[in-house]
C-alpha atoms as a PDB file:
ATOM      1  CA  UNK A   1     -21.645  21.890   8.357  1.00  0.00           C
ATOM      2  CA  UNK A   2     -23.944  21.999   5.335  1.00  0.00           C
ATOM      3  CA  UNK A   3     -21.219  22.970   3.187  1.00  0.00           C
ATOM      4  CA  UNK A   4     -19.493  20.117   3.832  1.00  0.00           C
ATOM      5  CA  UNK A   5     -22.237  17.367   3.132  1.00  0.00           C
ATOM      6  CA  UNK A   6     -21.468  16.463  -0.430  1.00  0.00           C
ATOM      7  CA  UNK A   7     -17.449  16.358  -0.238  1.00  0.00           C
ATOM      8  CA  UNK A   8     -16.040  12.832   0.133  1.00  0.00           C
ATOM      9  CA  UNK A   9     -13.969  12.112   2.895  1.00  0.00           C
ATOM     10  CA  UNK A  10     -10.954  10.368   1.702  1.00  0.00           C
ATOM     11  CA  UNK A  11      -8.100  10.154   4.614  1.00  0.00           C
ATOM     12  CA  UNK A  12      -4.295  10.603   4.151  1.00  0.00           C
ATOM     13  CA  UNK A  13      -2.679   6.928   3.109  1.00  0.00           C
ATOM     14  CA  UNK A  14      -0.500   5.497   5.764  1.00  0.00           C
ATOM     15  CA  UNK A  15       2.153   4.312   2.964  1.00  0.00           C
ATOM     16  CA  UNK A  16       3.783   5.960   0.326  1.00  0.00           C
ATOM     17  CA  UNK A  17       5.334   5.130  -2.388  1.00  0.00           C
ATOM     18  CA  UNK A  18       8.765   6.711  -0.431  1.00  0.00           C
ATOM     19  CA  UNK A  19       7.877   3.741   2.412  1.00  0.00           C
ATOM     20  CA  UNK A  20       8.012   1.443  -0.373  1.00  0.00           C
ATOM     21  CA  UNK A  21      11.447   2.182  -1.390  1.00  0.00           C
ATOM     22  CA  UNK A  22      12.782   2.367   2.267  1.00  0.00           C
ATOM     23  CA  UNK A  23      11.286  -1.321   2.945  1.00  0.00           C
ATOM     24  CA  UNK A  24      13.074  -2.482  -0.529  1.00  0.00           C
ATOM     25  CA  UNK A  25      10.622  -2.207  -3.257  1.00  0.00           C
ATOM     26  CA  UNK A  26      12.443  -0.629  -6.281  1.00  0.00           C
ATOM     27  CA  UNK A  27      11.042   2.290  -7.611  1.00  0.00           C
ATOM     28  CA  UNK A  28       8.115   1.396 -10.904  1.00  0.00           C
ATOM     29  CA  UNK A  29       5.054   0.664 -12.258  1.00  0.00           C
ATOM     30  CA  UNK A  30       3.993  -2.179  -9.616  1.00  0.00           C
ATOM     31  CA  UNK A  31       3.861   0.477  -7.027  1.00  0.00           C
ATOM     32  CA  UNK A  32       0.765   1.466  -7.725  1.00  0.00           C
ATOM     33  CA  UNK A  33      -1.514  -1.650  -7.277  1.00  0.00           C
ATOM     34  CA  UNK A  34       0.369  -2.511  -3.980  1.00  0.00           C
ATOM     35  CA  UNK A  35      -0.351   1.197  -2.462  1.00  0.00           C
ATOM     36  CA  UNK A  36      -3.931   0.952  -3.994  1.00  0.00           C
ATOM     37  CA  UNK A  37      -4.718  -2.430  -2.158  1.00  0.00           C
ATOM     38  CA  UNK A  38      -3.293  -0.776   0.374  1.00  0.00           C
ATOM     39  CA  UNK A  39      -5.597   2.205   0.763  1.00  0.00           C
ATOM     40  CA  UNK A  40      -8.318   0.161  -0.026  1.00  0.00           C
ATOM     41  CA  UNK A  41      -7.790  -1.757   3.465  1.00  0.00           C
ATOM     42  CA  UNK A  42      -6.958   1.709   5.183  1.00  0.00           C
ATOM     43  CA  UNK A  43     -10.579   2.722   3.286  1.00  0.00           C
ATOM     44  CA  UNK A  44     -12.306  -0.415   4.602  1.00  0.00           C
ATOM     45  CA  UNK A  45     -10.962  -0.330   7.950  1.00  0.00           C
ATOM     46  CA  UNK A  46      -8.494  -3.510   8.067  1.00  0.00           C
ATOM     47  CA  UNK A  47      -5.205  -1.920   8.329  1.00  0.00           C
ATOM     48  CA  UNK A  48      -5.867   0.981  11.173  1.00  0.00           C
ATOM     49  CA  UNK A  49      -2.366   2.377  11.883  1.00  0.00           C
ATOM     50  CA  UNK A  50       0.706   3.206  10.474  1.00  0.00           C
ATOM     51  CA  UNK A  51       2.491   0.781  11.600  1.00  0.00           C
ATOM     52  CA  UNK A  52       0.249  -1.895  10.925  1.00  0.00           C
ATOM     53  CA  UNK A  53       0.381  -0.754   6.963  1.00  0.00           C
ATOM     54  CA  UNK A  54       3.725  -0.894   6.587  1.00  0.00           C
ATOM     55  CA  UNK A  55       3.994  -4.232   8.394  1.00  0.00           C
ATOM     56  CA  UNK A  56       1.229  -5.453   5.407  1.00  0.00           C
ATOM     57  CA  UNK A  57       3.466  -3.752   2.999  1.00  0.00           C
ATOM     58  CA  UNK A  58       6.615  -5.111   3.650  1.00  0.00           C
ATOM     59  CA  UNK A  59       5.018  -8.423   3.971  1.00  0.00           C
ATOM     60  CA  UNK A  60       2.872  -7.691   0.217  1.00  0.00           C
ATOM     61  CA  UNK A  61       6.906  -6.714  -0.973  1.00  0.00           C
ATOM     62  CA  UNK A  62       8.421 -10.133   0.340  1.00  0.00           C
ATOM     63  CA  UNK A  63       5.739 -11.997  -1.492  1.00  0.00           C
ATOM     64  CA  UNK A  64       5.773 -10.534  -4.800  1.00  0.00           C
ATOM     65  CA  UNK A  65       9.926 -10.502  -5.111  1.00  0.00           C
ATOM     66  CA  UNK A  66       9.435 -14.094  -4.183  1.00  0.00           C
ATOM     67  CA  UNK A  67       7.119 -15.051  -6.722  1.00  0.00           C
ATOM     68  CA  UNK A  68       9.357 -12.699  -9.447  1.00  0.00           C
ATOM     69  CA  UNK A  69      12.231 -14.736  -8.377  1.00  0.00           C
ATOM     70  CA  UNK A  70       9.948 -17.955  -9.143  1.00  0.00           C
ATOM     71  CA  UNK A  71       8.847 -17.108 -12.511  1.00  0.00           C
ATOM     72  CA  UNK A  72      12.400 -15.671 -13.533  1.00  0.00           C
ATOM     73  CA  UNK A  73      13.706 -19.262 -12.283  1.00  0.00           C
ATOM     74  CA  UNK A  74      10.912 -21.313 -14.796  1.00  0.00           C
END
């Protein structure tokens, strides 16, 4: 087990960047804050399960497309 102290545990994300697409998120740049938010809470222990990520995901995807469709409306 020694050999193993110093290396840094860092789990499998729940979500890709493919589960983006498939809930409706178009393929780009803002990808990669959403899905590092999103690790973060899989890191911190507030999103546990799969399931429960991409439920926070698709609700993270509704939220900014609304507030895109806000700004493009101003």
């Amino acid at each position: 087990m020694k050999e193993f102290e110093h290396e840094e545990l860092k789990p499998k994300a729940l979500v890709s960047g493919y589960d983006l697409i498939a809930l409706g998120m178009k393929p780009g740049p803002e990808m990669k804050p959403l899905l590092g938010e999103l690790y973060e809470l899989q890191l911190e222990g507030a999103i546990k399960g799969r399931e429960e990520a991409l439920t926070w995901a698709k609700k993270k995807i509704v939220s900014l497309k609304s507030h895109a469709d806000r700004s493009r409306a101003t």
